[in-house]
Each structure stands twice: as structure tokens, then as C-alpha cells.
Protein backbone atom coordinates (compact mmCIF):
# COMPACT_ATOMS: atom_id res chain seq x y z
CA UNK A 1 284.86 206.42 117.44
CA UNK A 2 283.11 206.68 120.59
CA UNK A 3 283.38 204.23 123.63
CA UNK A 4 280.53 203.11 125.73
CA UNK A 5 281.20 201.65 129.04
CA UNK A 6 279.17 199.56 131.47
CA UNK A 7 279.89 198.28 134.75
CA UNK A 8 278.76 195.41 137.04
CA UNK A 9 281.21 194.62 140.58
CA UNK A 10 281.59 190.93 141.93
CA UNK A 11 282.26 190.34 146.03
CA UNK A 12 284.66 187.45 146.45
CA UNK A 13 286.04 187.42 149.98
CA UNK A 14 287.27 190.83 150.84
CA UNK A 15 288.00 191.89 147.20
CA UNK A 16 285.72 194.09 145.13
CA UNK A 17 286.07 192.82 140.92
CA UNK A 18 284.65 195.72 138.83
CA UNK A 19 284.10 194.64 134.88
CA UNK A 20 283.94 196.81 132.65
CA UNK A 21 282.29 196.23 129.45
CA UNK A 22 282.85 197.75 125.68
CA UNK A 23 281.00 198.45 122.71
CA UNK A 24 281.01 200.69 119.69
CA UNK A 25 278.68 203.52 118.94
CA UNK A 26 277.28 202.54 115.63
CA UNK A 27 277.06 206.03 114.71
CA UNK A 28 280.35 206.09 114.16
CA UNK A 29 279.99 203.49 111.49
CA UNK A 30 281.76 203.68 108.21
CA UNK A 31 281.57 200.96 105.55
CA UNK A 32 282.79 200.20 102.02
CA UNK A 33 280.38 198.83 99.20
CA UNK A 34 281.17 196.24 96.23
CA UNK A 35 279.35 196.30 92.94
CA UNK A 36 277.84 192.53 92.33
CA UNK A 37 276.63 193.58 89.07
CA UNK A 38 278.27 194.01 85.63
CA UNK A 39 277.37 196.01 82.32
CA UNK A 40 276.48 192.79 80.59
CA UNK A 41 273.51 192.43 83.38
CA UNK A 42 270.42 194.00 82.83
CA UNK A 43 270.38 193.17 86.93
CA UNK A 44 271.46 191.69 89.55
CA UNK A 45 270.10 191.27 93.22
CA UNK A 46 271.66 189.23 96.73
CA UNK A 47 269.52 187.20 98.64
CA UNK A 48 272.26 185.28 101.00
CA UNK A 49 276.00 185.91 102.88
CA UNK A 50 277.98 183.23 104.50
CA UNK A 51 280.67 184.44 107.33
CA UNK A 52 283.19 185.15 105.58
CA UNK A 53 281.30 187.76 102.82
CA UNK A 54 280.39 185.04 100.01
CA UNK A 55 277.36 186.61 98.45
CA UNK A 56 274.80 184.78 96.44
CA UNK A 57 271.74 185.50 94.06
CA UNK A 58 270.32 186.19 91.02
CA UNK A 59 271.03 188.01 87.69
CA UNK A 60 270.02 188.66 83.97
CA UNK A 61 271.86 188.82 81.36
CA UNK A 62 271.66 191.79 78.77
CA UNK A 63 271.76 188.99 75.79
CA UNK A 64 270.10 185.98 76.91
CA UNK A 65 266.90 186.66 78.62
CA UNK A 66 266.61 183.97 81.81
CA UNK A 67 267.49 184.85 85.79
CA UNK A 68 270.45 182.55 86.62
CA UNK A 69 271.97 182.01 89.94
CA UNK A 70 274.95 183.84 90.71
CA UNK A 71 277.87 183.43 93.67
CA UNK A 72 280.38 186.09 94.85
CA UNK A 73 283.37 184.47 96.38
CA UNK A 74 286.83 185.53 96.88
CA UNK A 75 286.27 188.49 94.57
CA UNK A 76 285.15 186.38 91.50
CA UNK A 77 281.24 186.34 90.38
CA UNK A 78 280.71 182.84 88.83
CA UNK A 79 277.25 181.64 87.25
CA UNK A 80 276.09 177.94 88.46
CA UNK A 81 274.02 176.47 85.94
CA UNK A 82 271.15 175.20 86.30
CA UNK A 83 269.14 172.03 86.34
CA UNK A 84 267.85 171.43 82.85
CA UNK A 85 265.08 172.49 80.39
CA UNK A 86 264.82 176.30 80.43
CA UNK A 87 267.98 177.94 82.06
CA UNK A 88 266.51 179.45 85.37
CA UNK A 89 267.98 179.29 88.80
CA UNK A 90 268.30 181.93 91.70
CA UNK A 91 270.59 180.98 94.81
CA UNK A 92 268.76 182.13 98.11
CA UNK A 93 271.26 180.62 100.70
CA UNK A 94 274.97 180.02 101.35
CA UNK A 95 276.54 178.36 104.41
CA UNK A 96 279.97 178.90 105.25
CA UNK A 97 281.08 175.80 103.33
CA UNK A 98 279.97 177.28 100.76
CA UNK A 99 276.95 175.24 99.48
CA UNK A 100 274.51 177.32 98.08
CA UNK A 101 270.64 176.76 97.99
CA UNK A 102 267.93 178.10 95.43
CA UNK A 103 265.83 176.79 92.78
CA UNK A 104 266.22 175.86 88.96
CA UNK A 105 264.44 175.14 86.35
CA UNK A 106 264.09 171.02 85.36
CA UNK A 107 262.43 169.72 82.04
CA UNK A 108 259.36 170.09 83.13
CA UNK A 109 259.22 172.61 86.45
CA UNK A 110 261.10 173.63 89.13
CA UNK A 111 263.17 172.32 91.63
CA UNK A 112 265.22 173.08 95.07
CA UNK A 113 268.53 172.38 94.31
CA UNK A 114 272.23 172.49 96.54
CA UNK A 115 275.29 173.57 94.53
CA UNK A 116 278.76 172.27 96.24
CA UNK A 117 282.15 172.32 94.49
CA UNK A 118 280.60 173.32 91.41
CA UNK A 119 277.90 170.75 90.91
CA UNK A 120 274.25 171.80 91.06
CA UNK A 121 271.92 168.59 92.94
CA UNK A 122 268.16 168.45 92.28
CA UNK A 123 266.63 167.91 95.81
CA UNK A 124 263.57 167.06 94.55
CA UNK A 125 259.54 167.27 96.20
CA UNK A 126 258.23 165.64 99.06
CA UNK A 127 255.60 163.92 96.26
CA UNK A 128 258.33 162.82 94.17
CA UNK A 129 259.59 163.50 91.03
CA UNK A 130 257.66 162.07 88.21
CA UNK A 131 254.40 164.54 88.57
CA UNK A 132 254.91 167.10 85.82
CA UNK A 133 253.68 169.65 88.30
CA UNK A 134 256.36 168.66 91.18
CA UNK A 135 257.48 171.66 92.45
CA UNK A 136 260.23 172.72 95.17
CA UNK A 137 262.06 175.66 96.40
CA UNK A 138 265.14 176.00 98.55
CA UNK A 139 265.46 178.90 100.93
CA UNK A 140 268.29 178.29 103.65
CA UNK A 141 270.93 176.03 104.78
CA UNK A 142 272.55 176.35 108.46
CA UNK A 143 275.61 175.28 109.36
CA UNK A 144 275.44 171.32 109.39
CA UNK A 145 273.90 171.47 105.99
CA UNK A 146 270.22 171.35 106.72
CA UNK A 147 268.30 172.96 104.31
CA UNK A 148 264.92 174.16 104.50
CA UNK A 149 262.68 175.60 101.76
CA UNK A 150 258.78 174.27 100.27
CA UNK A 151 257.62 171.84 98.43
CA UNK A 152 254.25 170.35 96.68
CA UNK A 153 252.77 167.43 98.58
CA UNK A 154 251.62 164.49 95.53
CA UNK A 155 249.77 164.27 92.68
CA UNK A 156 246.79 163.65 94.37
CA UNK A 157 247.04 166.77 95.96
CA UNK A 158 247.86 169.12 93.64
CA UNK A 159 247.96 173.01 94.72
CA UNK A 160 249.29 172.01 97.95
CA UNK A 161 252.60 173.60 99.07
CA UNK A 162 254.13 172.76 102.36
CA UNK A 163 257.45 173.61 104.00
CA UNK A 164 260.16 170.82 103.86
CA UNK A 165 263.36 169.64 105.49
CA UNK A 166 266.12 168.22 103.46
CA UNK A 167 268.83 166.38 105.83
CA UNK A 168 270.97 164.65 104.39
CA UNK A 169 268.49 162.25 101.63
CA UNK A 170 265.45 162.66 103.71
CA UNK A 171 262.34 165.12 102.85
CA UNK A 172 260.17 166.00 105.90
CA UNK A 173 256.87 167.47 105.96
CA UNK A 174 256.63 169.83 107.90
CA UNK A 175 252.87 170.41 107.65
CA UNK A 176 250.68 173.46 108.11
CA UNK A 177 249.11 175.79 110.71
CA UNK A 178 245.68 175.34 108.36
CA UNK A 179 244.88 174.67 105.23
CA UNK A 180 246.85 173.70 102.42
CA UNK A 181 250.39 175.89 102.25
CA UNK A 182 253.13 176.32 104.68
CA UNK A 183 256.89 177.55 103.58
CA UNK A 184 259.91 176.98 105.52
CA UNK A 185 262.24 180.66 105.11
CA UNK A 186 264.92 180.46 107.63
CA UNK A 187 266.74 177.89 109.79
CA UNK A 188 269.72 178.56 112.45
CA UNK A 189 271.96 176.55 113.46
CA UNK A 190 269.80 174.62 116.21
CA UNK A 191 267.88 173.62 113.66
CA UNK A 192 264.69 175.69 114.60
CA UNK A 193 262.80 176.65 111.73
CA UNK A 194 260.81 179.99 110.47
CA UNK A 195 258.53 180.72 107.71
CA UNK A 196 254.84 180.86 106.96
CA UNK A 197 251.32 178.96 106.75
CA UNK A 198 247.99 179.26 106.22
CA UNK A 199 245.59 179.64 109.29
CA UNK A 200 242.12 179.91 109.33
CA UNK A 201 240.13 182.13 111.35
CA UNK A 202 236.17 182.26 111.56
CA UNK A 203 236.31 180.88 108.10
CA UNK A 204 238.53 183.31 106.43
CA UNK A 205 242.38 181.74 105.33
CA UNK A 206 245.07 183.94 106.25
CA UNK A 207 248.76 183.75 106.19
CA UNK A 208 250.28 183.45 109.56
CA UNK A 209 254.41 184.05 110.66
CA UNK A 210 255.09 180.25 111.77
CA UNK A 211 258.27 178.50 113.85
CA UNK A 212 258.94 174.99 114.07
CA UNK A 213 260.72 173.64 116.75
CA UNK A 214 260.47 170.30 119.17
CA UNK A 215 258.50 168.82 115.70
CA UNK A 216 255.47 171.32 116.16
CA UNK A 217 254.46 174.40 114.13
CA UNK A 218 253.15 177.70 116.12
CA UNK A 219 251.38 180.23 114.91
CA UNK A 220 253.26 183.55 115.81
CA UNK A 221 250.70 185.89 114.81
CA UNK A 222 250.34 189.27 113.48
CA UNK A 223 251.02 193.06 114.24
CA UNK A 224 246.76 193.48 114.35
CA UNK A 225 245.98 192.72 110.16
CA UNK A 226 246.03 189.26 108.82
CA UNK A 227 249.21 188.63 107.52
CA UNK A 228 252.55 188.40 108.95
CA UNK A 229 255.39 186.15 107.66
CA UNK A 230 258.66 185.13 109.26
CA UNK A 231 262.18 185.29 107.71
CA UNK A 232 265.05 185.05 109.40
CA UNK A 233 266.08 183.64 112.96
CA UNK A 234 269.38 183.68 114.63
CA UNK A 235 270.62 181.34 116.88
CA UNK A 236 269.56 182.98 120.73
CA UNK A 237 265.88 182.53 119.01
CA UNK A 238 264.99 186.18 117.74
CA UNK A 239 262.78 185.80 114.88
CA UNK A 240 262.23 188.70 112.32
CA UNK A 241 260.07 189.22 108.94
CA UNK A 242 257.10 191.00 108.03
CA UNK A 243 253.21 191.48 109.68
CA UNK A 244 250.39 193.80 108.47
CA UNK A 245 249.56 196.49 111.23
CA UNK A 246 245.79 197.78 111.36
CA UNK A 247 245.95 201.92 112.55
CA UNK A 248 242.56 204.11 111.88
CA UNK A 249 241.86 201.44 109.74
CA UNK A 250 244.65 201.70 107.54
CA UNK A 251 246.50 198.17 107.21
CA UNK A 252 250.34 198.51 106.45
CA UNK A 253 252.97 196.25 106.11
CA UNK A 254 256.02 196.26 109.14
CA UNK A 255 258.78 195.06 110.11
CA UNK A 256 258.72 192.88 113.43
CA UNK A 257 260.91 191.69 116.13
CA UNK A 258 259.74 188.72 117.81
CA UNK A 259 261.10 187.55 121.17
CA UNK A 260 259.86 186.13 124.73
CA UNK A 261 256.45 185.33 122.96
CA UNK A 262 255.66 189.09 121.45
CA UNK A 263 256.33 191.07 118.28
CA UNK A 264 256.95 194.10 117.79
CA UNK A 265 256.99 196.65 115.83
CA UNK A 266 260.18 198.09 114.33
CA UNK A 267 258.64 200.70 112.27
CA UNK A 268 259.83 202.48 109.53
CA UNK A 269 262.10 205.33 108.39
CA UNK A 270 258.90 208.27 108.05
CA UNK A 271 256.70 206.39 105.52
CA UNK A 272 254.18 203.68 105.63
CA UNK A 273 256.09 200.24 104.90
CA UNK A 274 259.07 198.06 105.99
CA UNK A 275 259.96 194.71 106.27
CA UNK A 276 262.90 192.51 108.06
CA UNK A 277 264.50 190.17 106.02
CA UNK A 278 267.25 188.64 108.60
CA UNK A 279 268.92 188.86 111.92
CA UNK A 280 272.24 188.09 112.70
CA UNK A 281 274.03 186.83 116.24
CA UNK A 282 274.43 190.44 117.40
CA UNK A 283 270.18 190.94 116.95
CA UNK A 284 270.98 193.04 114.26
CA UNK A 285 268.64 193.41 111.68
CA UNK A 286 268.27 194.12 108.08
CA UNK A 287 265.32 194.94 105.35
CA UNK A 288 264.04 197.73 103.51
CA UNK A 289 261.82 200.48 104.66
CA UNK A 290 260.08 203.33 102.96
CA UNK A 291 260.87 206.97 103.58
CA UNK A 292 258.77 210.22 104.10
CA UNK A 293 258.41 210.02 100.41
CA UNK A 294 257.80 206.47 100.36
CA UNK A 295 261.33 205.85 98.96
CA UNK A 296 262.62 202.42 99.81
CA UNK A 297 265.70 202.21 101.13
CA UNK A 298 267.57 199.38 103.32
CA UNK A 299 267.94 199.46 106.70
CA UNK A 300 269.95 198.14 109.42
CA UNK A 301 268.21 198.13 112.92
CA UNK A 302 270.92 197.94 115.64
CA UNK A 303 268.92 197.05 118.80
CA UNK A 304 266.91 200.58 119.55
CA UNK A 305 266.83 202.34 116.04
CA UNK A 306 265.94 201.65 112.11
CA UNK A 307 269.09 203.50 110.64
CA UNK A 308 268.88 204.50 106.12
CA UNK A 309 271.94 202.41 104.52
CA UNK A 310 271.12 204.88 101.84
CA UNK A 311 273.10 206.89 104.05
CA UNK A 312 276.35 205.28 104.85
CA UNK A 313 276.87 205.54 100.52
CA UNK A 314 280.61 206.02 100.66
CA UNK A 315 281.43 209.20 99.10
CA UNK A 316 281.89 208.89 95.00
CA UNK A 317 281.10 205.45 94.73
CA UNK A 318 278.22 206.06 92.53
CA UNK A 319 275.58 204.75 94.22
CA UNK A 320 272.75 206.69 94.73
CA UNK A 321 270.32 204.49 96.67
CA UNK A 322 270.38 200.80 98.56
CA UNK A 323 266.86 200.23 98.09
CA UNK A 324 266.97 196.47 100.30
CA UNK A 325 268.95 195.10 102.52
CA UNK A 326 268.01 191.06 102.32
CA UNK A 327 270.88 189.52 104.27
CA UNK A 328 274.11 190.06 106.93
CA UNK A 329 276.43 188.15 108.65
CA UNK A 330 277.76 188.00 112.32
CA UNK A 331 280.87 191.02 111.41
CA UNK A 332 278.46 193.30 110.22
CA UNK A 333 278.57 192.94 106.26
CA UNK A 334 275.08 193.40 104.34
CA UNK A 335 274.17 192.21 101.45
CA UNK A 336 271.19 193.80 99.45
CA UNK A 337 270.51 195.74 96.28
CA UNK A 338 269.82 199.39 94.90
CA UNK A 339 270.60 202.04 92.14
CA UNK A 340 273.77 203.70 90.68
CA UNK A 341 274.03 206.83 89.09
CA UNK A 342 273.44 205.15 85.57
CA UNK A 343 270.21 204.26 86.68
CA UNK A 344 271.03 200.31 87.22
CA UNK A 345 270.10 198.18 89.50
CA UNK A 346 272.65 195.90 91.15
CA UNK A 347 273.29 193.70 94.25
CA UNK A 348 275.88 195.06 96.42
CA UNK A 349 278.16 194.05 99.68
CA UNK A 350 278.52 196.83 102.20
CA UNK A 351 281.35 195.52 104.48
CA UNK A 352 282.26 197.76 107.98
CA UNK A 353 285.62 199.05 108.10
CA UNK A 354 285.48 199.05 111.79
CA UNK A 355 283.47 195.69 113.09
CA UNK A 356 280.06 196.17 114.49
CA UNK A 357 280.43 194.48 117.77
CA UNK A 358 277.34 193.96 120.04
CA UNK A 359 277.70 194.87 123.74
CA UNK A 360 279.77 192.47 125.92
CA UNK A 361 277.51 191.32 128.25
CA UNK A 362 279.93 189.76 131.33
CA UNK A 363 278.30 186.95 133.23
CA UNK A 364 278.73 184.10 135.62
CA UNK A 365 281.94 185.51 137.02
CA UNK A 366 283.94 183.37 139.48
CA UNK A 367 286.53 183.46 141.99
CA UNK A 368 288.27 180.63 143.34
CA UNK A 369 291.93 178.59 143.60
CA UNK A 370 292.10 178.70 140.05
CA UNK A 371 291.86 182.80 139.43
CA UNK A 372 288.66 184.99 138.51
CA UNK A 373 286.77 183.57 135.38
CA UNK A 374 283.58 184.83 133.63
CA UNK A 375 281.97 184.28 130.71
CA UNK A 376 280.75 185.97 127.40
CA UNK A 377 279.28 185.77 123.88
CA UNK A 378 281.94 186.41 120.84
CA UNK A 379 281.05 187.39 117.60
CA UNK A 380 282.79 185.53 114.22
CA UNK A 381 285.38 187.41 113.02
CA UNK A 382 286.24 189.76 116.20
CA UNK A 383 289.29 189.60 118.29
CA UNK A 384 288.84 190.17 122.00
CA UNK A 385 291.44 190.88 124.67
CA UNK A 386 290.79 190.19 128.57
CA UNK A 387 292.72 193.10 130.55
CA UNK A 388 292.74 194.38 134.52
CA UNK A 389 294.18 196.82 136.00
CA UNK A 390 294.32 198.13 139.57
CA UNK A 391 294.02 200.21 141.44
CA UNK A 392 291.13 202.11 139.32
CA UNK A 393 292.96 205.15 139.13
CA UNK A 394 295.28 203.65 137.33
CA UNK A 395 293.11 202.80 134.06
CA UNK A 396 294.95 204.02 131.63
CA UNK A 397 297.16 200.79 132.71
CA UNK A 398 295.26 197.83 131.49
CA UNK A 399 297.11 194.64 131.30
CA UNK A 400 296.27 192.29 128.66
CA UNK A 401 296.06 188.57 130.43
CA UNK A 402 294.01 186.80 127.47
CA UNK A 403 293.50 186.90 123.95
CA UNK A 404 290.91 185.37 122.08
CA UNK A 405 289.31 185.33 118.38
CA UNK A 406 285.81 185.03 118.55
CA UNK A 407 283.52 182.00 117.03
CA UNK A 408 279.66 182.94 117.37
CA UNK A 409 279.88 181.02 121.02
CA UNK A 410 280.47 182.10 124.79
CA UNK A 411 283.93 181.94 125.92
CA UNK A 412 285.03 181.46 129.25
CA UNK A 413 288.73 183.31 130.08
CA UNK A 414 290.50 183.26 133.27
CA UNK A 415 292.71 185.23 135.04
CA UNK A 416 295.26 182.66 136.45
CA UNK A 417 297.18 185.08 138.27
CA UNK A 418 294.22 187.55 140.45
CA UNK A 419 294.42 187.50 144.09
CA UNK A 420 292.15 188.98 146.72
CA UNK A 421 293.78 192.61 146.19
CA UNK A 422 291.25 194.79 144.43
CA UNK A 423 291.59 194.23 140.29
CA UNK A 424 289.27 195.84 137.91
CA UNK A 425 288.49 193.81 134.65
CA UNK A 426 287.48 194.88 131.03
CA UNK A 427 287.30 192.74 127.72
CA UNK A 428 288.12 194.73 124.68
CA UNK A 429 286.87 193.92 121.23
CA UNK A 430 288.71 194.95 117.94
């Protein structure tokens, strides 16, 4: 494993503080996958991780021909039912309490639903439940339990889709760039919203990437064709999904980055198309991408590069190609699916046997009566130790003064005991 260091010095009276910062070179990367499939399954593919690895989605079984909802917790695969009529449900979201989101089947249609403690809850339309046609689909749920997804309008507008808020047992409309359809994908944990609408431009409807936030939809754009679509968003506001890109009048579909009011372009890995499906805390992000020979495979993008999952296969596991990569959480596991040797297609959980941890970015440092203080983002999951040591020759010496587990927020730590003799500073993550 290789180590990365950065440095930034702080002036406080006549005493230099240099911080150090750490990080870990991805290449270096290892991971371990589990099978979320079984012979019984004619398939199975994730569409949602929590924190702590839970793993939800969709299967069929080899006997009975319906897609059912599936959740991967603790090791054990369960099925969850499904709302009535014909069995169908897929599970598109888990929080880390565990309540999953998805649709089912009803009598008649079907419906978003929320599954907690092992009952399944219609969340019905925003036009009610009694038109035949009612339809609704669940997508995400954040941490507080709001859960975004679409829904049809009323009867008397039948056709129309928008996206929709459920908190708590309220439905909110979320409306529409133009036009008549708008779906909510993605929410984080500040409750801002991605997804997609319709917009309208010199009388031709397109689909447009959308985000709501402050109760207003805006239109994000496109990479130069008329389509783009968002799908995930973390919680520092990076937004990532799909957008056509026009080049010698070829349109393909991309992946896309979108930050400080621009996308970009992430690429691919040699061939034409790619796509982002989320982006975790770290702005790590995951989807599939097509090769030089148009393979798909899933990729993780780490900040400056698209790198092939197909390639971090562990050795004789019997997997021969991750072909998506459609979720990950803040410690660096990745849900997706892809082929074994056998020729099946199964979800699977890649978890990192060393944590991915984003750089350390040291900030508002302080020096006063109390000690030198400064600040900086933690990642779920990853312990982090504050050490100094002085004089610099010395820095093979490193004291530990702190030690901290990280929660997905910025910390503050303090050295109680610095003084105005020259003390370098590091924080370590592991």
C-alpha cells in the first residue's frame, strides 16, 4: 500500500504547525466479492446498499416465474412479499434502518411500497388509490425516512407521471420541468432531490437531468444530445447519472459528474457508452461502462479515473465479469451484478479489504488557550487517529493525542496539550 502525503503550515505566534494529510492509493485496492444469487434463481440483480453492506433487489425464481424483491442482511437473503394480486416486487432502496423501498404488484397495478420489520406498506399515488390505473414507484429513502420515487397524477389525467415525496403520510407533487412526466431517483440526506422530467425545447419534448431543492425543480441539462437523467446525489451536492453526448454527429450515452453548475463528462473505459448510477460521501462513483469491445463492465470512478471492477475479480472466485455497478456506500462496498463461469447472472457485494478513504482535507485550524484544533470530514466506518510529532526530523515519532471513529460528518479534535514550540500534525485513517 502506498502513502500519499500533503501538506499545508499554520502561523500562530512564533510557532510554525505543519499538517500533514493521508490517503490511500486506490491502486492498491483489493476487495472480496459475495454471491447474492442462488441455483434456484434464474437471476438476481442489486439496486441499493445501506452502511453497513445490507444489499437489496430483485430476483427470479427457476420454478415460479415472477421478479420478487430480495434483501441481503447479516449474511441471510430473505424474499419480502409483495403487495397482492400477481406476486411482483423489486426493492430499489435501503436506509440504514433497514427499510427498504421498491414497487409491488396490487390487485389491479402497481404500487411504491416501504418494507420495515418484515411488513411490506402500500404507499400509494398522489391520485389516490381507487383508479385501476394508479400507479407508483419507489426509488430511495435517506436517512430520516424520506422516500422519493413517481407517481400518476388522477384519473382525469391519465398518462401523467410525476415525481413524489412520501414523508411520513404525506404525498407531494413535485411537478415537472415541462410537460407531463417527472421521476424523483435519488435523495440525500438534506433532503435535496434528483431525477428526471420532461422539457420542451422549440417544440420538441425531451428528457432533462432535474434537482429539486428550496421547493423548485432545475433543469440540469445535457452533455450536447437531448437526454440526460440524474441518479444519485450525495450529501456535499455532487449529482451523477447519465446524458447523451453529440461528437461528429454521433450521439452516445455518458456518464456525468455534475458540480458548481457544470457536468461533465466521465467517459468510458475505450468504447462508446457509460452511465453513473450513484455517488457516495467520498465523490466516488459507480456504473457500468463499455469496453474497446463494447463489453460492459462496472466501474468505480475515484475522483480522476473510470477504473474496470471486472478487474479487481478476486482470483478463483468464479466470476468472470461485473457487468454494473448500481450502488456503494461511504466504506467503499459496491453493489452491482455480472456473470460467473456457469454463465449466470447474479447480484454481487464487492467489499474492500483495506477501506477506501478519501483525502483528509485539514481546515479551519486554530490556536489558542485551549490547544491547536482543526477540522475535517470522516467517512462511516473509518477510524482516524490525530498524531504530532516534533521536531520534523523526528517523524518516525508520531504521538497519538486523539482517536476518533468516523460518522459521514466533520470532526473537530484538539490538541489540549501544544504549546508555541514547533509541532507537526497528521491525522491517520485506518
Amino acid at each position: 500500500m502506498k502513502l500519499l502525503s500533503a501538506r499545508k503550515a499554520f502561523l500562530s505566534g512564533s510557532s510554525v504547525f505543519l499538517l500533514l494529510t493521508m490517503i490511500l492509493d486506490l491502486e492498491a485496492q483489493t476487495y472480496s466479492i459475495t454471491d447474492l444469487g442462488s441455483n434456484s434463481w434464474s437471476y438476481s440483480e442489486a439496486h441499493g446498499i445501506n452502511g453497513v453492506g445490507s444489499v437489496v433487489g430483485e430476483y427470479e425464481s427457476t420454478t415460479v416465474f415472477y421478479v420478487l424483491a430480495f434483501l441481503y442482511d447479516g449474511g441471510a437473503i430473505s424474499e419480502l412479499g409483495h403487495l397482492g394480486g400477481t406476486p411482483y416486487a423489486v426493492a430499489y432502496g435501503i436506509n440504514d434502518n433497514n427499510k427498504v423501498v421498491g414497487e409491488s404488484g396490487t390487485a389491479n397495478t402497481t404500487h411504491a411500497f416501504v418494507y420495515s420489520n418484515g411488513t411490506m406498506t402500500d404507499l400509494g399515488t398522489l391520485g389516490g388509490n381507487n383508479n385501476p390505473s394508479s400507479y407508483s414507484s419507489a426509488h430511495a429513502i435517506n436517512r430520516a425516512g424520506a422516500i422519493v420515487g413517481a407517481s400518476s397524477v388522477s384519473f382525469n389525467q391519465a398518462g401523467t407521471i410525476h415525481a413524489v415525496l412520501y414523508s411520513g403520510t404525506a404525498k407531494t407533487d413535485l411537478g415537472a420541468l415541462d410537460g407531463d412526466y417527472s421521476s424523483a431517483n435519488a435523495i440525500n440526506n438534506l433532503n435535496v432531490i434528483v431525477g428526471e422530467s420532461d422539457v420542451i425545447i422549440q417544440g420538441t419534448t425531451n428528457v432533462h437531468a432535474l434537482v429539486y431543492t428550496n421547493g423548485a425543480l432545475h433543469d440540469l441539462g445535457t452533455l450536447g444530445g437531448g437526454y440526460s437523467s440524474a441518479k444519485g446525489i450525495n450529501d456535499s451536492g455532487l449529482i451523477v447519472g447519465e446524458a447523451e453526448t453529440v461528437l461528429g454527429g454521433v450521439t452516445n450515452l455518458h456518464a456525468f459528474l455534475y458540480r458548481n453548475g457544470s457536468m461533465s463528462d466521465l467517459g468510458t473505459l475505450g468504447g462508446s457508452s457509460s452511465s453513473a448510477s450513484a455517488i457516495n460521501s467520498s465523490g466516488q462513483v459507480v456504473g457500468y461502462a463499455t469496453d474497446t469491445s463494447e463489453v460492459s463492465n462496472a466501474f468505480l470512478y475515484d475522483g480522476s479515473r473510470m477504473l474496470n471492477l471486472s478487474n479487481f475479480i478476486p482470483s478463483g472466485s468464479g466470476w468472470t465479469n461485473l457487468t454494473s455497478a448500481d450502488a456503494l456506500n461511504d466504506v467503499g462496498q459496491i453493489a452491482g451484478s455480472g456473470y460467473l463461469a456457469d454463465g449466470s447472472f447474479h447480484a454481487f457485494l464487492l467489499t474492500p479489504t483495506i477501506i477506501v478513504v478519501a483525502p483528509i482535507i485539514i481546515s479551519n485550524a486554530i490556536f489558542n488557550e485551549s490547544g491547536f484544533s482543526f477540522s475535517f470530514a470522516t467517512q462511516t466506518g473509518v477510524q482516524y487517529q490525530g498524531q504530532f510529532s516534533s521536531p520534523l526530523a523526528a517523524t518516525n515519532n508520531w504521538l497519538t493525542f486523539t482517536n476518533v471513529s468516523g460518522n459521514g460528518s466533520t470532526i473537530r479534535i484538539t490538541d489540549a496539550t501544544a504549546s508555541k514550540a514547533e509541532r507537526f500534525y497528521r491525522v491517520v485513517a485506518h
